[in-house]
Protein backbone atom coordinates (compact mmCIF):
# COMPACT_ATOMS: atom_id res chain seq x y z
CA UNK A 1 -42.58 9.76 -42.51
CA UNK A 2 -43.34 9.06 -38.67
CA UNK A 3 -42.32 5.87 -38.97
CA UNK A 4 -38.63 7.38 -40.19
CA UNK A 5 -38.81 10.03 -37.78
CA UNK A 6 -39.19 7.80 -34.99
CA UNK A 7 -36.20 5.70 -35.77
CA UNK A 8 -34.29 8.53 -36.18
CA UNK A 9 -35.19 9.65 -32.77
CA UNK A 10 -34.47 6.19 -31.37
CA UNK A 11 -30.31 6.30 -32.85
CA UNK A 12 -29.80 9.65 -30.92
CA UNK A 13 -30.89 7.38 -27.80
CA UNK A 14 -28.72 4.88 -28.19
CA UNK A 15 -26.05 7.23 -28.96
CA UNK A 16 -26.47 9.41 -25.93
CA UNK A 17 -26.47 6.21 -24.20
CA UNK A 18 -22.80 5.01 -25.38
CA UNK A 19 -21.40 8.33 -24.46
CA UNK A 20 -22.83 9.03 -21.13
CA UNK A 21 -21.65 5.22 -20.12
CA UNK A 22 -18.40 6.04 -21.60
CA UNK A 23 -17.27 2.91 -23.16
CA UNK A 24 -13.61 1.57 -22.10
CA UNK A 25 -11.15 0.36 -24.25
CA UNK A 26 -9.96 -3.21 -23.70
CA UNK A 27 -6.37 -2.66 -23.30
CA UNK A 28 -6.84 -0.30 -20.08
CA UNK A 29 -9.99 -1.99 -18.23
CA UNK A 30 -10.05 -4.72 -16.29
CA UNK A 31 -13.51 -4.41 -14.64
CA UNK A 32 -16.32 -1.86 -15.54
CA UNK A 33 -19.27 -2.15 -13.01
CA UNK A 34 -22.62 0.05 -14.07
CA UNK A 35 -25.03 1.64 -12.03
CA UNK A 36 -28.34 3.22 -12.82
CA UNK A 37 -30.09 6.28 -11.89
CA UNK A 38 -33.38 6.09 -10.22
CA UNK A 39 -36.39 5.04 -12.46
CA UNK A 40 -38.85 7.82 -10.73
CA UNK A 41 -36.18 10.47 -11.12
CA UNK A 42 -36.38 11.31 -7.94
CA UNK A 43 -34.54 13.34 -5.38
CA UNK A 44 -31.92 11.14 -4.94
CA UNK A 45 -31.27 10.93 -8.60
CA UNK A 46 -27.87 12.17 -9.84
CA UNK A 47 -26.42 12.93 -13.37
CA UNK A 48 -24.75 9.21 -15.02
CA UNK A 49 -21.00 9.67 -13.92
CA UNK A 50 -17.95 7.54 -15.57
CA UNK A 51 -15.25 6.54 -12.37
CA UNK A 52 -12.17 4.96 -13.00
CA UNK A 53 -10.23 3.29 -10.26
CA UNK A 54 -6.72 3.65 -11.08
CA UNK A 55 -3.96 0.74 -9.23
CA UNK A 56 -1.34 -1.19 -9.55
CA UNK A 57 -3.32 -4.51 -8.94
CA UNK A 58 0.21 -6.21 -10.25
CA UNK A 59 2.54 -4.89 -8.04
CA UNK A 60 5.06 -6.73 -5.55
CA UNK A 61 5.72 -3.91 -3.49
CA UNK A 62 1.83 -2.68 -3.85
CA UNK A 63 -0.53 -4.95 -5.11
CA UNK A 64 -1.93 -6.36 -2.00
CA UNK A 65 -2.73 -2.54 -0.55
CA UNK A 66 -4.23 -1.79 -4.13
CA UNK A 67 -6.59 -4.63 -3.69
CA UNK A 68 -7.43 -3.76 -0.37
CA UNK A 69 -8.19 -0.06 -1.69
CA UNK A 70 -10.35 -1.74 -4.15
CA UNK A 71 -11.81 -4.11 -1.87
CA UNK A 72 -12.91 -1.52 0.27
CA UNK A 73 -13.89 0.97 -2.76
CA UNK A 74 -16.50 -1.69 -4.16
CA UNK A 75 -17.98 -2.33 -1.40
CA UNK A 76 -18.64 0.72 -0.93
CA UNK A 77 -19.95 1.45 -4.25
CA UNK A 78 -22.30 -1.46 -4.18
CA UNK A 79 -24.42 0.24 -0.95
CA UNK A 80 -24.65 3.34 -3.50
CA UNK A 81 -24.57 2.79 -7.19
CA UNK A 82 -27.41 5.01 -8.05
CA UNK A 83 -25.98 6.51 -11.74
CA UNK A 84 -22.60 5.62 -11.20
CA UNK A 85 -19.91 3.74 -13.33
CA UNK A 86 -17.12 2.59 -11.90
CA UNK A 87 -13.91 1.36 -14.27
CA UNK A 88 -11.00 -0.73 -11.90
CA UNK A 89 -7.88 -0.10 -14.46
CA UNK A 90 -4.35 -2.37 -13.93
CA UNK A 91 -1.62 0.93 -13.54
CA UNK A 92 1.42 -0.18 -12.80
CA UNK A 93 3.35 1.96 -10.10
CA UNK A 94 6.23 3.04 -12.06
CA UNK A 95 6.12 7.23 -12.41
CA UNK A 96 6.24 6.79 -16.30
CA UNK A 97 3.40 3.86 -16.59
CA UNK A 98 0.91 5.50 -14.18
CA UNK A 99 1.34 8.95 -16.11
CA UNK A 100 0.26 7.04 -19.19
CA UNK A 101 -2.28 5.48 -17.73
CA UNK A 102 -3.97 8.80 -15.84
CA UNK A 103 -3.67 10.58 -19.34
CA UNK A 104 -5.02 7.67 -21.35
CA UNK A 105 -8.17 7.74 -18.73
CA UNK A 106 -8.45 11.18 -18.12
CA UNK A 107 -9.70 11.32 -21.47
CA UNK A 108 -12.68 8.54 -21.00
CA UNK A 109 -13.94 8.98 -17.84
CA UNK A 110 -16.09 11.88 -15.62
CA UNK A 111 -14.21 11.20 -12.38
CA UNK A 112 -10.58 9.83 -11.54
CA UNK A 113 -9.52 7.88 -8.17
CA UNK A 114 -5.83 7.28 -7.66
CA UNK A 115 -2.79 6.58 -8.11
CA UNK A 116 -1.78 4.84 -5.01
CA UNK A 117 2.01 5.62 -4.33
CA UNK A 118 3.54 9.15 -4.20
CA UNK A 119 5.92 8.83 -7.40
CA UNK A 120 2.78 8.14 -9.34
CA UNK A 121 1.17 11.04 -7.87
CA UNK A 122 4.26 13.46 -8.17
CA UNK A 123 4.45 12.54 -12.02
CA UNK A 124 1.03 13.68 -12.77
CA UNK A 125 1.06 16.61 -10.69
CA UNK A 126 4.60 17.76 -12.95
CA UNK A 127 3.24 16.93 -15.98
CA UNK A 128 0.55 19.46 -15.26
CA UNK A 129 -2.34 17.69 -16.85
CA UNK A 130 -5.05 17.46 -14.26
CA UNK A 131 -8.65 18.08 -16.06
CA UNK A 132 -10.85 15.91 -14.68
CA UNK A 133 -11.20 15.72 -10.94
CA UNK A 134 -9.26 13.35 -9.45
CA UNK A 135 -9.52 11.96 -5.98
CA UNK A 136 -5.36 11.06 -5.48
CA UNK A 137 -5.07 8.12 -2.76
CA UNK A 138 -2.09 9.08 -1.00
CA UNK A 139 -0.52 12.68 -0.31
CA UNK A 140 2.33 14.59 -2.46
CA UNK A 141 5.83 14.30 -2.09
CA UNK A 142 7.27 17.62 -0.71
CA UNK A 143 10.34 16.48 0.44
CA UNK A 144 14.06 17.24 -0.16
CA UNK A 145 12.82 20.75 -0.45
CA UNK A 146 10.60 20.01 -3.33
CA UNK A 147 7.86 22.69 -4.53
CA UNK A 148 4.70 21.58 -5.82
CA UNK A 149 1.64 23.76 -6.60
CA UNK A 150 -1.69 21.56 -6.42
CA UNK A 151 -3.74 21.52 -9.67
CA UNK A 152 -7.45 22.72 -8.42
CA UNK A 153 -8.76 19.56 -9.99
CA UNK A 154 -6.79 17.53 -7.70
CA UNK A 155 -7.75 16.20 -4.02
CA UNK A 156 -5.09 13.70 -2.39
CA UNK A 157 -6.97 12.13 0.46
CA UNK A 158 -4.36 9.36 1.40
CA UNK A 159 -3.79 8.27 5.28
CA UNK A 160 -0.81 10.29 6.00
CA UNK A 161 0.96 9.16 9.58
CA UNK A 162 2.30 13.01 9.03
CA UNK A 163 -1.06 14.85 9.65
CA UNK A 164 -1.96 12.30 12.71
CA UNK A 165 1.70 13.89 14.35
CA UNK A 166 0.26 17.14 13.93
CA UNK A 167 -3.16 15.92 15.23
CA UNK A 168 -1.22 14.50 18.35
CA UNK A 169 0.61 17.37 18.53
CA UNK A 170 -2.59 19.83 19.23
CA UNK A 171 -3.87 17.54 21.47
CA UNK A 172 -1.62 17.63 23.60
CA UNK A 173 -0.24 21.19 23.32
CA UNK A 174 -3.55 22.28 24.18
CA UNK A 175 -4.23 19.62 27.99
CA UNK A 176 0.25 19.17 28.89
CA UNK A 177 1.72 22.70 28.45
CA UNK A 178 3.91 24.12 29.85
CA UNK A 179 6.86 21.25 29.61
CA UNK A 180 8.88 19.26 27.28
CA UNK A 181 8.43 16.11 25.27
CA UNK A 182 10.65 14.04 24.64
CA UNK A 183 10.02 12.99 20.95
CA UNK A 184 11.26 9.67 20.57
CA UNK A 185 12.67 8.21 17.34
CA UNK A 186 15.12 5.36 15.11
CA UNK A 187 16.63 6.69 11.96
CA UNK A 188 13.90 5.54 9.64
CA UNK A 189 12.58 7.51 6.91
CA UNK A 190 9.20 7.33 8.36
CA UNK A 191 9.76 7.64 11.92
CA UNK A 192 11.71 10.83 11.28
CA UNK A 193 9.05 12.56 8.95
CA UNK A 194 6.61 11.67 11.83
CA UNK A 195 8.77 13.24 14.61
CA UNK A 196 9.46 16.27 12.68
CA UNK A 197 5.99 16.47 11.92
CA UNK A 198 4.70 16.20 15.34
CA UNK A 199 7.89 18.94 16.41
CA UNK A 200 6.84 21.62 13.94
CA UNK A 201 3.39 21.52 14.93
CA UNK A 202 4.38 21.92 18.81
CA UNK A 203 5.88 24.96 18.44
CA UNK A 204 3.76 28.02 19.81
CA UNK A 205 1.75 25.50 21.91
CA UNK A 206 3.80 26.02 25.51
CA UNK A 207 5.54 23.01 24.68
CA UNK A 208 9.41 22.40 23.40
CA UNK A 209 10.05 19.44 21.56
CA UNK A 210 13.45 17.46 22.18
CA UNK A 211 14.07 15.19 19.31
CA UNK A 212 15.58 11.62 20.59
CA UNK A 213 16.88 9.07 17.88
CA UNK A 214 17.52 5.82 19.64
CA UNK A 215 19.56 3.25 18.24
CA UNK A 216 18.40 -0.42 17.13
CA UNK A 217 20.54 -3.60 16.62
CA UNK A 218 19.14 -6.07 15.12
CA UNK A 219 15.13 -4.79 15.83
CA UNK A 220 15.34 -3.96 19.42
CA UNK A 221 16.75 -0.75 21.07
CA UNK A 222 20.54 -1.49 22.98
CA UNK A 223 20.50 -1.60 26.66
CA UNK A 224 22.79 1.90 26.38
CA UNK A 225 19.91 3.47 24.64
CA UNK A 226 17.08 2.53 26.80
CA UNK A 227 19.64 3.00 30.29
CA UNK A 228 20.30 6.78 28.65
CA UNK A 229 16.87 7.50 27.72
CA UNK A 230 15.38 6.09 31.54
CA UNK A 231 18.05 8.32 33.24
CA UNK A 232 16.81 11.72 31.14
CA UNK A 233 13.69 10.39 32.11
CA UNK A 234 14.05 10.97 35.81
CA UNK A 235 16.53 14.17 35.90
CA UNK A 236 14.39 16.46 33.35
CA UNK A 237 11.05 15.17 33.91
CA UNK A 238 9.00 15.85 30.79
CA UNK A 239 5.74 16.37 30.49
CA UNK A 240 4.97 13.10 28.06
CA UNK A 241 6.72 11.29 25.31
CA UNK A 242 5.74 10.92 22.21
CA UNK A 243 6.85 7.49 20.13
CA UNK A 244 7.13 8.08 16.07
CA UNK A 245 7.56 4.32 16.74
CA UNK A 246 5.97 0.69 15.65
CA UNK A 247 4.22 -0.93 18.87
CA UNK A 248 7.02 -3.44 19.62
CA UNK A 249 9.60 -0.40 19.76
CA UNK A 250 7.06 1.27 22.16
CA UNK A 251 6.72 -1.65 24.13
CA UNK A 252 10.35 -2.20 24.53
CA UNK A 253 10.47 1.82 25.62
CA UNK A 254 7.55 0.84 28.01
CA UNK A 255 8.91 -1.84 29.69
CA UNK A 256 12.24 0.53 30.28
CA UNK A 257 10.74 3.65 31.74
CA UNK A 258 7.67 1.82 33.34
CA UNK A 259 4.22 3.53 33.20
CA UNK A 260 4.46 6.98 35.10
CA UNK A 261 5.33 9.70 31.87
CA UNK A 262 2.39 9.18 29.67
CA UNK A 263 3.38 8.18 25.77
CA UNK A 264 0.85 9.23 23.12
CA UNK A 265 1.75 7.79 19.11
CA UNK A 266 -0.26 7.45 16.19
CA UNK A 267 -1.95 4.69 14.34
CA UNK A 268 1.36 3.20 13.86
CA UNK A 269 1.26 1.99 17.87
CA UNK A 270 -1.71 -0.27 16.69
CA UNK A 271 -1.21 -3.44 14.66
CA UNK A 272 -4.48 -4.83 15.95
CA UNK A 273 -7.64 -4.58 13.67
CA UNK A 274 -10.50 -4.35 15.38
CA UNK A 275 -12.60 -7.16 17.41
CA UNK A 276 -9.92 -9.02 17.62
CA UNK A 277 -9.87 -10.85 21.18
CA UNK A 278 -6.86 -13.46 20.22
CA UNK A 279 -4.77 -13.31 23.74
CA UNK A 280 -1.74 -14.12 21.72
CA UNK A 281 -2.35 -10.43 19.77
CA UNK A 282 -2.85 -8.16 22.55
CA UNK A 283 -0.56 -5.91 24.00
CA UNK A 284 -0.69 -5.50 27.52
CA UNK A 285 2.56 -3.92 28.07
CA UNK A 286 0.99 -0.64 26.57
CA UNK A 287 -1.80 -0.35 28.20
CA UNK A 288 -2.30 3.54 29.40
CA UNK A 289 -0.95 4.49 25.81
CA UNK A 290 -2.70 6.83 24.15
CA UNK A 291 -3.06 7.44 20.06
CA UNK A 292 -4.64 8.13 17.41
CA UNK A 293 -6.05 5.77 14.46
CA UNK A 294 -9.43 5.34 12.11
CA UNK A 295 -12.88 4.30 12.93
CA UNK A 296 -12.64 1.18 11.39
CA UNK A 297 -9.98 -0.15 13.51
CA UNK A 298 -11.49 1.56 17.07
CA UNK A 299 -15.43 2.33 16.92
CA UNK A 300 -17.25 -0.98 16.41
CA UNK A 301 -20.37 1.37 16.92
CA UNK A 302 -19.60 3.94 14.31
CA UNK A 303 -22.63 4.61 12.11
CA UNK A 304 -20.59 4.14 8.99
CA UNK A 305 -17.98 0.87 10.43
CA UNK A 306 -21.18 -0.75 11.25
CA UNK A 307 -23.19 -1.20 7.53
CA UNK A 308 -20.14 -1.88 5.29
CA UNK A 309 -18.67 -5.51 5.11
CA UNK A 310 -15.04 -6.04 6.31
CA UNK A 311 -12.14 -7.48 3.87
CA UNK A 312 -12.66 -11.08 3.24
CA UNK A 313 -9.64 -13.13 4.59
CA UNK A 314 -8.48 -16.55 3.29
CA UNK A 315 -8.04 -19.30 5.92
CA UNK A 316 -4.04 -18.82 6.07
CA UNK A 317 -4.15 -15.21 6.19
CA UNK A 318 -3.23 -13.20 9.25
CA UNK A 319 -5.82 -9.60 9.26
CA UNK A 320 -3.55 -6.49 8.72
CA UNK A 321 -3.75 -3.75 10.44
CA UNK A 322 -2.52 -1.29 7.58
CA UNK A 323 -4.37 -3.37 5.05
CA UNK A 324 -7.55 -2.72 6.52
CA UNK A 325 -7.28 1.06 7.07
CA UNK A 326 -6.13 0.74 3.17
CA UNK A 327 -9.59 -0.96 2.55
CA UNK A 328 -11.49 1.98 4.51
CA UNK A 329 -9.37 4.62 2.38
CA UNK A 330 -11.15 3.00 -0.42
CA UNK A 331 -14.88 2.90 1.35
CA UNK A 332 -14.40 6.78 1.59
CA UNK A 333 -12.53 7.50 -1.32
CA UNK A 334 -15.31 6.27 -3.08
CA UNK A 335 -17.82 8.27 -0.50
CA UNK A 336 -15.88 11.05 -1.75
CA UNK A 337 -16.10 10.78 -5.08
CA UNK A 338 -19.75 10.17 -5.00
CA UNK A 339 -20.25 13.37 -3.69
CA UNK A 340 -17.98 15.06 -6.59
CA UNK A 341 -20.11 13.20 -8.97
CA UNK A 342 -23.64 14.69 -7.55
CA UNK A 343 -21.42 18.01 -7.81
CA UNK A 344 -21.28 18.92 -4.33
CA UNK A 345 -18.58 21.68 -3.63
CA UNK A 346 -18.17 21.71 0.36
CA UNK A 347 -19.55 18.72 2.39
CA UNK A 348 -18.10 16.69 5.60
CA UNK A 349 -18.56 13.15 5.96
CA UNK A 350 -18.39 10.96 8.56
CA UNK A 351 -16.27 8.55 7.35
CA UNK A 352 -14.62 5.33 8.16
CA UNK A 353 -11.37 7.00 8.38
CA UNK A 354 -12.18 9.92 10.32
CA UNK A 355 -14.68 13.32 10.32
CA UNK A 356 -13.98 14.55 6.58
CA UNK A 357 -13.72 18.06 5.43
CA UNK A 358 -14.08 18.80 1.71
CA UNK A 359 -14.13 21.85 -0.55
CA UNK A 360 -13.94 20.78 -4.11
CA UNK A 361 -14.50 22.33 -7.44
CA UNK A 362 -14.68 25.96 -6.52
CA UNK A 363 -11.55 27.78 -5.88
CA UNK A 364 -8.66 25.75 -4.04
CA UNK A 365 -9.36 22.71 -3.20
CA UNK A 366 -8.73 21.56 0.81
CA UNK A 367 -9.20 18.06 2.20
CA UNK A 368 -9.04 17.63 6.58
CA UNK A 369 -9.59 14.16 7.92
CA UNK A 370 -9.56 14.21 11.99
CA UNK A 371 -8.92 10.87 13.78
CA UNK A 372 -10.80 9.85 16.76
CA UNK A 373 -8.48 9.43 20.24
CA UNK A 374 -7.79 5.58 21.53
CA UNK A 375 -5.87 4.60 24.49
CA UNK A 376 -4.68 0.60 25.35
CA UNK A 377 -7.03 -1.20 27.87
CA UNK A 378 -6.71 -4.50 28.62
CA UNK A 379 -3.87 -5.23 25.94
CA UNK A 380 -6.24 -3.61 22.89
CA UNK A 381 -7.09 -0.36 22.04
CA UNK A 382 -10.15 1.40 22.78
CA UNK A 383 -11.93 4.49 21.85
CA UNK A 384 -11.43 7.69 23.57
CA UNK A 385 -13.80 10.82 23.69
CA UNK A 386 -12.54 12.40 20.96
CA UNK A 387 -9.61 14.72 21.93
């Protein structure tokens, strides 16, 4: 009768076993990776937690940021596996696909991470769904007037060049007013959600925004446009500009107005990655610029940038600036969702992407991710005191 007993007791092991681990069916996993919890039980022990990684690994237009997401997500998960499980599952980035794919997970796994592009994201968040926190990897869609109430399960944490603008935009309202800036812009879709960003933010601060669009041909701003924007320059006098620009634009703005009205930009002014001393990359022309971008492309002595392992390159491939702040979205998304998984409601890290805020799990959920200041020295850019 012992003996029976015994064996008995032995199945509901096993069985526990299978459904804490949370098995994954074939047709949706590509790569499960297991952790364990702590032997002695000890302090740092925490509840066995199912993760699965959701990206379109497959994608033209995104695969090589979802594998730099990943990159940076397992790396960071193999510093801190204790009890975790982490699931990478191919989604492909059409709306329809990735809904499938959340709801097909959702109903297997503890903890969710993705999707990667805002359509994917939007989906979900209309079909209404959300039941199992998720950690989104990129922000919601609100445009063209759309309204979208955030499930309380759901915390986007994606690098949005729209929050630095309004990061910009308090750091300087608070050391340049009273004045004007002159907020400089093309008519791309980015450049002019960054500008508007940045204006909107300004207002109240003692400083009036003047939205300028400037006009390209063929990549590089017409002499008219540059002659008109130097001449406004020197009759109104404003206070700074700020560039919702790429580097090259700014440096072709530079070059026009010369050095004496500051410029301050975002991370978008810097398509260096960090360490990198190849004279051919540096950008001298901006030196005196100021901006704001991640850790892990301007603190070489951050406490986090220092222990995790940069993306591995192959020999013909030039580093990426946005690749590699895609691969520290992943180091802290998966920071992030470590924390969710030891059920931790509010908590800050210091992350590779910037001081993170958190409240999670009780009431509404709010994410804040502050960027540290960087200015151009010597053709690179180099940390600031934070503004």
């Amino acid at each position: 009768m012992l003996y029976k007993w015994a064996r008995l007791a032995w199945c509901f092991v096993l069985l526990a076993g299978i459904l804490l681990n949370g098995l994954c069916p074939p047709a949706l996993a590509n790569t499960t990776i297991a952790g364990s919890a702590s032997p002695d039980g000890g302090a740092d022990t925490i509840p066995l937690a199912s993760i699965a990684l959701l990206l379109p690994l497959r994608s033209s237009p995104l695969g090589a940021a979802a594998d730099a997401v990943r990159g940076g997500f397992l790396s960071a998960y193999e510093r801190d596996n204790n009890g975790l499980a982490v699931t990478v599952i191919e989604a492909a980035d059409t709306p329809g696909e990735m809904l499938a794919a959340y709801l097909a997970a959702s109903k297997k796994y503890d903890i969710l991470v993705g999707p990667l592009s805002r359509t994917g994201l939007t989906a979900i968040i209309q079909n209404g769904k959300v039941e199992k926190p998720t950690v989104a990897l990129t922000q919601p869609d609100f445009s063209a007037g759309r309204e979208m109430t955030l499930p309380k399960q759901l915390l986007p944490i994606g690098l949005s060049i729209e929050a630095e603008a309004r990061q910009v935009a308090s750091w300087v309202g608070a050391d340049y007013a009273p004045g004007t800036v002159f907020v400089l812009s093309t008519n791309a879709a980015w450049q002019k959600r960054v500008a508007n960003a940045f204006a909107q933010q300004i207002q109240g601060s003692g400083l009036r925004a003047d939205l300028l669009t400037l006009n390209l041909e063929d990549g590089s701003f017409t002499a008219g446009a540059l002659t008109q924007l130097q001449q406004r320059i020197q009759s109104e006098n404003p206070r700074l500009l700020f560039a919702a620009l790429s580097a090259d634009q700014t440096k072709q703005v530079r070059s026009a107005i010369g050095q004496e009205t500051p410029i301050f930009g975002i991370s978008q002014l810097n398509p260096l990655i960090l360490n990198d001393n190849n004279p051919e990359h540096q950008i001298p022309e901006l030196n005196g610029v100021q901006l704001l971008d991640i850790p892990w492309q301007v603190q070489p002595d951050h406490p986090a940038v220092m222990i995790y392992p940069h993306q591995p390159l192959a020999a013909d491939q030039r580093p990426n600036a946005d690749l590699e702040r895609l691969y520290a979205l992943g180091i802290d998304a998966f920071r992030i969702a470590h924390e969710i998984a030891a059920r931790n409601t509010v908590f800050q890290i210091d992350g590779v992407t910037g001081q993170l805020k958190v409240s999670f799990g009780v009431g509404t959920p709010s994410f804040e991710r502050i960027e540290p200041g960087a200015v151009y020295r010597n053709g690179v850019v180099m940390p600031l005191v934070a503004p």
